[in-house]
Protein backbone atom coordinates (compact mmCIF):
# COMPACT_ATOMS: atom_id res chain seq x y z
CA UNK A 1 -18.06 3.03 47.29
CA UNK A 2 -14.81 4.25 47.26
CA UNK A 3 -13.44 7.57 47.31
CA UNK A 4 -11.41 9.35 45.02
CA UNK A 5 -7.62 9.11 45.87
CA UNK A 6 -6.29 12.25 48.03
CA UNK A 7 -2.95 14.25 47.50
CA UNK A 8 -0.90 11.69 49.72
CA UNK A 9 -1.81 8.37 47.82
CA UNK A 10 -0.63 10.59 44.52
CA UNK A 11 2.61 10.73 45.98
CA UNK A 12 3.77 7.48 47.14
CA UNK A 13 6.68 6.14 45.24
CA UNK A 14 6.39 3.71 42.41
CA UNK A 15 6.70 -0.11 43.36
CA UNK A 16 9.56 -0.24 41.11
CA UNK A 17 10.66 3.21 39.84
CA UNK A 18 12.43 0.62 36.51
CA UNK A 19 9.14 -0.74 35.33
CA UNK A 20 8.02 2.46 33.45
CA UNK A 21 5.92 1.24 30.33
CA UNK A 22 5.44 5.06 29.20
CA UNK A 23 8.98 5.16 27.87
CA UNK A 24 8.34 2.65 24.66
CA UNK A 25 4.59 3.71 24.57
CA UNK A 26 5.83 4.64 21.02
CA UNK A 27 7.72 1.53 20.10
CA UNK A 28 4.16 -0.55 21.08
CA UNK A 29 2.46 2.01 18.97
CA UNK A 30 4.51 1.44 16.07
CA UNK A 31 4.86 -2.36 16.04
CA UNK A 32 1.52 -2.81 16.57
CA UNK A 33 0.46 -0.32 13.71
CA UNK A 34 3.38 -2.29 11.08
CA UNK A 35 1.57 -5.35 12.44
CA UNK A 36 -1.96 -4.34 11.33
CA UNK A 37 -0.54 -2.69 7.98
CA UNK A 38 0.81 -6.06 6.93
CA UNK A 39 -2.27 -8.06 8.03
CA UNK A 40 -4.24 -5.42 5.66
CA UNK A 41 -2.59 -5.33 2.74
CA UNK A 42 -2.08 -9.60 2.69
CA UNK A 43 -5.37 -10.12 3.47
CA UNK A 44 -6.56 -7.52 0.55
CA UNK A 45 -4.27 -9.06 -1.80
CA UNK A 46 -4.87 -13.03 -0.81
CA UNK A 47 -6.62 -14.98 -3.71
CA UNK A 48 -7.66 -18.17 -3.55
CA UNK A 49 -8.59 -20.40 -6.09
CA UNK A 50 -11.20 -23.36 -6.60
CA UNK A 51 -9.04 -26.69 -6.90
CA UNK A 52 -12.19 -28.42 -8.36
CA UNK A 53 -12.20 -25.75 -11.68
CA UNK A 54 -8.98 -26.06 -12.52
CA UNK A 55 -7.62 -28.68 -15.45
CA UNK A 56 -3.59 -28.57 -15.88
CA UNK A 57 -3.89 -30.82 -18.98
CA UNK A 58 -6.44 -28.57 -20.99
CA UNK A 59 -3.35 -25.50 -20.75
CA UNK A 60 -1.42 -25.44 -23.90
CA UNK A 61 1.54 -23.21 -22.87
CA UNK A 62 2.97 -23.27 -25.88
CA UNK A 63 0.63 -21.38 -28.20
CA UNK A 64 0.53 -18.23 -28.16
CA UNK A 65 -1.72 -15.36 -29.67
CA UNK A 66 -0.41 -13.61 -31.83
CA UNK A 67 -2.23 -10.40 -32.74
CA UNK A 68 -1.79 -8.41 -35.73
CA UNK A 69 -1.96 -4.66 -35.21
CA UNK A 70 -2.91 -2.99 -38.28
CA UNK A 71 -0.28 0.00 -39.99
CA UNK A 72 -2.41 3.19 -40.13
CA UNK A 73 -0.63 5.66 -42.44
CA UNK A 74 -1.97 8.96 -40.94
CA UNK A 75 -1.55 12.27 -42.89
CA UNK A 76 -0.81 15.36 -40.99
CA UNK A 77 -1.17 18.50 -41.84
CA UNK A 78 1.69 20.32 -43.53
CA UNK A 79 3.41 22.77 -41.03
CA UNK A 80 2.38 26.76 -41.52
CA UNK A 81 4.65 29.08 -43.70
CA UNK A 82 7.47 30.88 -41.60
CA UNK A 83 6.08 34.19 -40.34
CA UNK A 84 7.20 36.95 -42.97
CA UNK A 85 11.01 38.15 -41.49
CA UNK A 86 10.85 41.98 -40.41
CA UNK A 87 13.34 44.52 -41.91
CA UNK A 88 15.06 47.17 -39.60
């Protein structure tokens, strides 16, 4: 078993005093949430199709539908009379 480190292993120097990973703690943080942002949203918008389904000579690109929206004449009400004007 071993025992729980004492004031004097606390502070011994660092190995190497360069080699600080604390000080782009953020950086990691933020790359790796970009990183799982963009694997979310292209895996939520990936589609994939069945080859076997589709037929590229039963398209006809060339027709289109045309659909005809009907006029509808609507009658609104006439607008009310002017208030009466006040004389002072």
């Amino acid at each position: 078993m071993k025992s729980p480190p004492d004031e004097f292993q606390q502070r011994l120097p660092k190995k190497n005093s360069k080699a600080n990973v604390a000080r782009n703690s953020f950086i990691y943080f933020a790359l790796g949430l970009v990183l799982m942002l963009v694997i979310s949203y292209e895996s939520i918008n990936y589609k994939s199709y069945d080859k076997s389904n589709i037929d590229i000579g039963s398209l006809n690109l060339e027709e289109e539908n045309e659909e005809e929206i009907p006029i509808i004449d609507l009658k609104l009400p006439p607008p009310p009379p002017p208030p009466p004007a006040v004389a002072t």
